[in-house]
N, C-alpha and C. Protein backbone atom coordinates (compact mmCIF):
# COMPACT_ATOMS: atom_id res chain seq x y z
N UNK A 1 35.73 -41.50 68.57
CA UNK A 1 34.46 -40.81 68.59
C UNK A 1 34.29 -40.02 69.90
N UNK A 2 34.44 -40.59 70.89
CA UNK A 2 34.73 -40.03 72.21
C UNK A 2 35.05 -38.97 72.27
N UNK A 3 36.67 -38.70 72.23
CA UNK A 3 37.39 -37.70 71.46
C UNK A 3 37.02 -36.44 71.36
N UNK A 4 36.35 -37.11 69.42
CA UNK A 4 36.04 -35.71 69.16
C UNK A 4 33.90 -34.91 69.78
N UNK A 5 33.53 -35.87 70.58
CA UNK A 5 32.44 -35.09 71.09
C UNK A 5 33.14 -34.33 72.25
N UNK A 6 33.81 -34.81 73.08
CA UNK A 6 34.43 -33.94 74.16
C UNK A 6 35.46 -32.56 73.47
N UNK A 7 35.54 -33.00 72.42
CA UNK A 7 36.41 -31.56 71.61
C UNK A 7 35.36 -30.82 71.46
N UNK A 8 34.40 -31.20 71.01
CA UNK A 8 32.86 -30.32 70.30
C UNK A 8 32.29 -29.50 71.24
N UNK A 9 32.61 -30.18 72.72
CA UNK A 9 31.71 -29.95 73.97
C UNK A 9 32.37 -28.86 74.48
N UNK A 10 34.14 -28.92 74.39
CA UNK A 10 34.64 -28.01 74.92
C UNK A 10 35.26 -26.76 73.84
N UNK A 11 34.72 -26.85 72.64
CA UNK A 11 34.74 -25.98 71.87
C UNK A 11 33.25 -24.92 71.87
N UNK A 12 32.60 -25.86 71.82
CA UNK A 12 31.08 -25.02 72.18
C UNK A 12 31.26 -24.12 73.47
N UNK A 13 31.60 -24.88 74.46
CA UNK A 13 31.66 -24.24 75.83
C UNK A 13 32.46 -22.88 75.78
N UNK A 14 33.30 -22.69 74.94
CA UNK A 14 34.41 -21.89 75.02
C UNK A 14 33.58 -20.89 74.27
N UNK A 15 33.41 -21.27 72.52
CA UNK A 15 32.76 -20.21 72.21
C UNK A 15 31.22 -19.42 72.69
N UNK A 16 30.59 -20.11 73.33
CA UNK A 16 29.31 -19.73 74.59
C UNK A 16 30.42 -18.30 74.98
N UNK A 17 31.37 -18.97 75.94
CA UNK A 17 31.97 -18.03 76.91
C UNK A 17 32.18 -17.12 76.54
N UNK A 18 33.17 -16.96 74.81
CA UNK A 18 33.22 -15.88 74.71
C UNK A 18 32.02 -14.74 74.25
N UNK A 19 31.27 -15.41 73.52
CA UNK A 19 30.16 -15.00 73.50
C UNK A 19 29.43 -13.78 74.70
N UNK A 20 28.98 -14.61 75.50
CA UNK A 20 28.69 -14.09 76.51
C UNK A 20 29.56 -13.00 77.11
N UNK A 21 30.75 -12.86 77.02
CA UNK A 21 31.70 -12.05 77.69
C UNK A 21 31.62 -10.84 76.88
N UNK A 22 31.68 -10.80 75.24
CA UNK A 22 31.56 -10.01 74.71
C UNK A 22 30.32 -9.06 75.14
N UNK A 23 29.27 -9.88 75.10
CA UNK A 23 27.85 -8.85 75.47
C UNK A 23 28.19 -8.15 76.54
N UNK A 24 28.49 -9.01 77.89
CA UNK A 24 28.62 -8.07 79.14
C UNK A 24 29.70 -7.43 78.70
N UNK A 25 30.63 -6.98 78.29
CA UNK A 25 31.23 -6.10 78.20
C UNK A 25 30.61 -4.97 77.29
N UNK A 26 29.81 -5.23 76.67
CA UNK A 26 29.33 -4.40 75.66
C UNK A 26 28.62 -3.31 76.49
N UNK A 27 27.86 -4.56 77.40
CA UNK A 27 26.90 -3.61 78.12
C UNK A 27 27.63 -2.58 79.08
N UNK A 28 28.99 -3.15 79.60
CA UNK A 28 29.22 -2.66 80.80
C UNK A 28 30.18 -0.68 79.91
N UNK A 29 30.80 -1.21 79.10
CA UNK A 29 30.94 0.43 78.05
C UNK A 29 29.87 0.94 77.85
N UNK A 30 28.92 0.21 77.39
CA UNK A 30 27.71 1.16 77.32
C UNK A 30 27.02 1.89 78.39
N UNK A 31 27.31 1.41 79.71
CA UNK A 31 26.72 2.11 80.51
C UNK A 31 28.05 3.11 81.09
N UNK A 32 29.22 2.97 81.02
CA UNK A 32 29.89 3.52 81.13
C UNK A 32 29.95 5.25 80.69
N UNK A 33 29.95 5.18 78.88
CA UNK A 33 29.99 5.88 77.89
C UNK A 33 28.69 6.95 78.13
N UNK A 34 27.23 6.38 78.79
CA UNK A 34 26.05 6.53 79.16
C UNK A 34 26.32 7.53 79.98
N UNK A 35 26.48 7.17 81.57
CA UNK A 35 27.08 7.91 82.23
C UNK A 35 28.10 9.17 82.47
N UNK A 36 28.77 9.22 81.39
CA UNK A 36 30.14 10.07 81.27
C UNK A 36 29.18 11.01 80.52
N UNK A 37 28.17 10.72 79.67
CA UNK A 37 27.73 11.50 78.65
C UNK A 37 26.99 12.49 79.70
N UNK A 38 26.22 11.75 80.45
CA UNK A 38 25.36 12.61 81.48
C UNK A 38 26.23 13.27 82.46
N UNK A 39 26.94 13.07 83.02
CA UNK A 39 28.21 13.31 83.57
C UNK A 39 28.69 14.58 83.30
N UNK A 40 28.61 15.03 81.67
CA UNK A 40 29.81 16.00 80.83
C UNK A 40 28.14 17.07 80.80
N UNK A 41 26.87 16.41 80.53
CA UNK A 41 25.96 17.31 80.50
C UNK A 41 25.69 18.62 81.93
N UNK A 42 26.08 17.84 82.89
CA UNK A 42 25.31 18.67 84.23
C UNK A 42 26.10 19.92 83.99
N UNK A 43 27.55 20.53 83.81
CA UNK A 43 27.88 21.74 83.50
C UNK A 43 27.10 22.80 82.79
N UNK A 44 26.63 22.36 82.05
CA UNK A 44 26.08 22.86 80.76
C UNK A 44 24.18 23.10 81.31
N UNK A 45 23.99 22.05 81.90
CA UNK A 45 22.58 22.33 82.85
C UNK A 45 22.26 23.61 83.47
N UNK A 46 23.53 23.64 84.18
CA UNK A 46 23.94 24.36 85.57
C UNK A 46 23.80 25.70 84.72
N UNK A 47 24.48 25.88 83.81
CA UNK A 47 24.95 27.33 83.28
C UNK A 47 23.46 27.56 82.41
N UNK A 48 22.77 26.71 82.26
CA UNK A 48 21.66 26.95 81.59
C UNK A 48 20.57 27.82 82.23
N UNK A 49 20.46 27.14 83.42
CA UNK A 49 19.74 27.63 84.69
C UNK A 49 19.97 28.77 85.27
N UNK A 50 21.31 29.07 85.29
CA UNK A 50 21.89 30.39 85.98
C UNK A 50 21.51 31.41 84.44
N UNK A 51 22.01 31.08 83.73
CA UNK A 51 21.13 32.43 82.28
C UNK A 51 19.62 32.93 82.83
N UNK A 52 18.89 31.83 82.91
CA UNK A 52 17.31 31.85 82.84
C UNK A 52 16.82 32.59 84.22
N UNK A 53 17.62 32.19 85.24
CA UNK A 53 17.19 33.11 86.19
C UNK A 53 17.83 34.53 86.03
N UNK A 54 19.32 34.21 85.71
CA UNK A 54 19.59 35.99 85.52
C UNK A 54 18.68 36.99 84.37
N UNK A 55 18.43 36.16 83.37
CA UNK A 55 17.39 36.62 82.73
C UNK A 55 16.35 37.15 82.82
N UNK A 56 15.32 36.06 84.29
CA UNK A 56 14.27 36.60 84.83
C UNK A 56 14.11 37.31 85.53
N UNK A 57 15.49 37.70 86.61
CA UNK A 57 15.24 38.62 86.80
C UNK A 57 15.55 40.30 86.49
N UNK A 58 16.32 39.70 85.38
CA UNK A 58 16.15 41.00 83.75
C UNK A 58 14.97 41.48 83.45
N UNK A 59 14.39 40.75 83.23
CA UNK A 59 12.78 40.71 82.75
C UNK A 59 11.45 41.50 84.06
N UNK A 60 11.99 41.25 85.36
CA UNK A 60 11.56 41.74 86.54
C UNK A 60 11.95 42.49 86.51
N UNK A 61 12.76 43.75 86.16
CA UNK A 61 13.20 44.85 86.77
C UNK A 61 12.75 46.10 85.84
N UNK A 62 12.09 45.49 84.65
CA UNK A 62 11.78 46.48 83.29
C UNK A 62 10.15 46.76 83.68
């Protein structure tokens, strides 16, 4: 009987662990993936901004 509660104890324990490991990793791609996304956006910001002013001052000169 002994035995098998210390099997139970260290089967629980294990699957906890992996448990838990899975999430933080989940989280830690997700913020990863998060980042890269914002990351790949600022180009695209940048060139957005530079239109709008060359634009305005398109718009200033008419």
């Amino acid at each position: 009987m002994k035995k098998l509660k210390s099997t139970l104890v260290l089967f629980l324990a294990s699957l906890l662990t992996s448990i838990l490991t899975s999430c933080m990793m989940g989280a830690v791609v997700g913020t990863a993936v998060d980042t890269t996304l914002e990351v790949a956006k600022v180009p695209f910001k940048v060139a957005g901004a530079a239109i709008e002013i060359a634009a305005s001052e398109d718009d200033e000169d008419d």
